[in-house]
Protein backbone atom coordinates (compact mmCIF):
# COMPACT_ATOMS: atom_id res chain seq x y z
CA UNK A 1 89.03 57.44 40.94
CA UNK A 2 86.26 55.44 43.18
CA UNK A 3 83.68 57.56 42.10
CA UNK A 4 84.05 57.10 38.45
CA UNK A 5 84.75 53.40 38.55
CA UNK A 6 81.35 53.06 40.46
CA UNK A 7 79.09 55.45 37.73
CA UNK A 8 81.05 53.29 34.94
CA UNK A 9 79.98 50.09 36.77
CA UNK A 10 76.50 51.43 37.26
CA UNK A 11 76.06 53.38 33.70
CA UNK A 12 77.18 49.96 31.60
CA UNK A 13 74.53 47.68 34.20
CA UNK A 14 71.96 49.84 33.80
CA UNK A 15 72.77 49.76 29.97
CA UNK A 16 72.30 46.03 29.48
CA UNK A 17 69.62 45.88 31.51
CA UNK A 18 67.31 47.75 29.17
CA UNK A 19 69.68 46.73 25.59
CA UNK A 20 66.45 45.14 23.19
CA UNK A 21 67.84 43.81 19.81
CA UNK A 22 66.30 45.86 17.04
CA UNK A 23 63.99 43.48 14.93
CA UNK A 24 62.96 46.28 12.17
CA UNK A 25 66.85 45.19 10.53
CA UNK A 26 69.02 47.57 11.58
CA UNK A 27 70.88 45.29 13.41
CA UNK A 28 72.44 43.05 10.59
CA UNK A 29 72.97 40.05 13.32
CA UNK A 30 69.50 39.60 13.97
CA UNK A 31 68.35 39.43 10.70
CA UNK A 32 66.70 35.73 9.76
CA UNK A 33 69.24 33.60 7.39
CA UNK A 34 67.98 33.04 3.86
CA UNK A 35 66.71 29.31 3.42
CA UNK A 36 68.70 28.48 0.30
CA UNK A 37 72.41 29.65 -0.75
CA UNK A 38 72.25 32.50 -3.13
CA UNK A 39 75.45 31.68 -4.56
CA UNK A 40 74.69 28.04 -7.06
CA UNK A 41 77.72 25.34 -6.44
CA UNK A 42 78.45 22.90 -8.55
CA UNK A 43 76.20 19.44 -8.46
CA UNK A 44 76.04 15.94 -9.58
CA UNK A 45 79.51 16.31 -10.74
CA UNK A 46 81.89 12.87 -11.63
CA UNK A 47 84.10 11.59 -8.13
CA UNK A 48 86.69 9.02 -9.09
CA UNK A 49 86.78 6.21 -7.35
CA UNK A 50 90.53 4.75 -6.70
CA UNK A 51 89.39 1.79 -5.26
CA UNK A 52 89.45 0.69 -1.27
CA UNK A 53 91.80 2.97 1.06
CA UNK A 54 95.60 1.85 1.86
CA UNK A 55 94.39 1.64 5.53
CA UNK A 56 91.62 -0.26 4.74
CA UNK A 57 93.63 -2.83 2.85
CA UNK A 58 96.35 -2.83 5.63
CA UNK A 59 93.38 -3.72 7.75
CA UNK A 60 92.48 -6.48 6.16
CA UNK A 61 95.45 -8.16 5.50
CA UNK A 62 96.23 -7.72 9.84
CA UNK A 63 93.12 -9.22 10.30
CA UNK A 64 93.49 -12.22 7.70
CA UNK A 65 97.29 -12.29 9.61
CA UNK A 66 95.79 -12.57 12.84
CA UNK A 67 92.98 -15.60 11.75
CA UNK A 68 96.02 -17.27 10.51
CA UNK A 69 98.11 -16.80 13.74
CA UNK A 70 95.75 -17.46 16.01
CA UNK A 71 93.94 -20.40 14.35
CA UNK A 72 90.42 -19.15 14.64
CA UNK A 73 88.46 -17.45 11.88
CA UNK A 74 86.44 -14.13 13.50
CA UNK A 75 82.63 -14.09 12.23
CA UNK A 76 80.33 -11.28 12.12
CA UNK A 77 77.20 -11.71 14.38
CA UNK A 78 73.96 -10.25 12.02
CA UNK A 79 71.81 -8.40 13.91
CA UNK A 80 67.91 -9.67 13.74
CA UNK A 81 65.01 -7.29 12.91
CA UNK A 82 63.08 -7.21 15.91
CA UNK A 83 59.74 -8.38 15.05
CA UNK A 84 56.37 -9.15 17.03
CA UNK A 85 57.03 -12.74 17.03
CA UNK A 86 60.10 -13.26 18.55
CA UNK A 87 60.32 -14.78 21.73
CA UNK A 88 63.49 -14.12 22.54
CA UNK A 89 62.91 -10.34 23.29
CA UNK A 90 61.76 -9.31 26.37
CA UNK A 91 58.53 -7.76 26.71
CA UNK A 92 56.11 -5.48 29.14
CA UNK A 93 59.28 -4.99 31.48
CA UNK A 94 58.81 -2.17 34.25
CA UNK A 95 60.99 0.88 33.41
CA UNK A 96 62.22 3.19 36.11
CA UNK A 97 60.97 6.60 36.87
CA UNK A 98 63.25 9.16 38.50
CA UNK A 99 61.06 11.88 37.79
CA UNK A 100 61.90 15.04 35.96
CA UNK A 101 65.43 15.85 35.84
CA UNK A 102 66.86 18.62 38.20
CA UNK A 103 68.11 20.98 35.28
CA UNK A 104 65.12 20.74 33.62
CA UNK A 105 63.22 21.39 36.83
CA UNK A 106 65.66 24.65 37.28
CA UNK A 107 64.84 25.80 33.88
CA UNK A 108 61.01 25.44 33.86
CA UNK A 109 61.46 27.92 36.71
CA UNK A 110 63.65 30.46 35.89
CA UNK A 111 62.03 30.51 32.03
CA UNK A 112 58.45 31.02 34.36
CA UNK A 113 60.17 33.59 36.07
CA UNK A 114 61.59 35.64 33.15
CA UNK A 115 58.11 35.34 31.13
CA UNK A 116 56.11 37.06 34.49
CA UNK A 117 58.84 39.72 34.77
CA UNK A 118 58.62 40.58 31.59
CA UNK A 119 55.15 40.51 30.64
CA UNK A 120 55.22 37.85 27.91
CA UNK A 121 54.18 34.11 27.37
CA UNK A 122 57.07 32.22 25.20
CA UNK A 123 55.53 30.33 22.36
CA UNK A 124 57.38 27.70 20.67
CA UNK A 125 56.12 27.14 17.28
CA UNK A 126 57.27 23.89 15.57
CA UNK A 127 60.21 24.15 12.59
CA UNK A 128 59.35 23.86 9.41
CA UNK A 129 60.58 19.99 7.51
CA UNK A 130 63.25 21.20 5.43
CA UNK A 131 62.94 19.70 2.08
CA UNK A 132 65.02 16.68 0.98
CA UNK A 133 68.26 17.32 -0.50
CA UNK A 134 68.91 14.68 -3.37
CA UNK A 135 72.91 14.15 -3.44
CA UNK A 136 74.39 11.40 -5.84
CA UNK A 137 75.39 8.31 -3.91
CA UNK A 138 79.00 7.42 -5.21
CA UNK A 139 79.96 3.73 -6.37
CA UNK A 140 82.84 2.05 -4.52
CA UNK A 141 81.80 -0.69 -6.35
């Protein structure tokens, strides 16, 4: 019983140890994913609009409850662009440096170690800009 629990242990190590996914597509999960559906949905089709959401209204009406209540009317701040010109925003301010993150340090090194055990220098190559998808913009109006 020892003896075969030890070659199974050692037969199924030794196995994914040397396991290299096929890339000539017999393997049907490591195939590359088409860029587009090949199935067409439906688009640019009519979505009613039932005016603002219960909740929303229920919202509302707390908050215009609570103004009332409370005797003080609650005002959105705007934010401000932040421009050149303003003074108020602080400017040429020393940011810390902690130096390169622990993980990251970890990874650099064990992705350094992989490529010189293997044999092979991992290239990243940029993704390509998908292009932009053009959905219609309902009106809650």
């Amino acid at each position: 019983m020892k003896y075969s629990i030890v070659i199974t242990l050692l037969l199924s190590s030794a196995s994914a140890i040397a396991y290299r996914p096929y890339v000539d597509g017999r393997t049907p999960w490591y195939k590359t994913m088409p860029r587009e559906h090949a199935v067409e949905y439906p688009r640019d089709y009519y979505v009613p609009s039932y005016g603002v959401d219960r909740e929303i209204t229920a919202s509302l009406a707390n908050t215009h409850n609570s103004e009332i209540r409370h005797k003080h009317k609650m005002h959105l701040k705007k934010h401000k662009k932040h421009s050149d010109e303003e003074e108020d925003v602080p400017k040429d301010y020393k940011v810390p440096n902690f130096g390169m993150d622990h993980d990251i340090i970890s990874t650099h090194k064990h992705m350094a170690d992989a490529e010189k055990r293997i044999g092979h220098k991992w290239v990243v190559q940029a993704a390509e800009k998908p292009p932009p998808r053009n959905y219609p913009v309902p009106n809650f109006g």
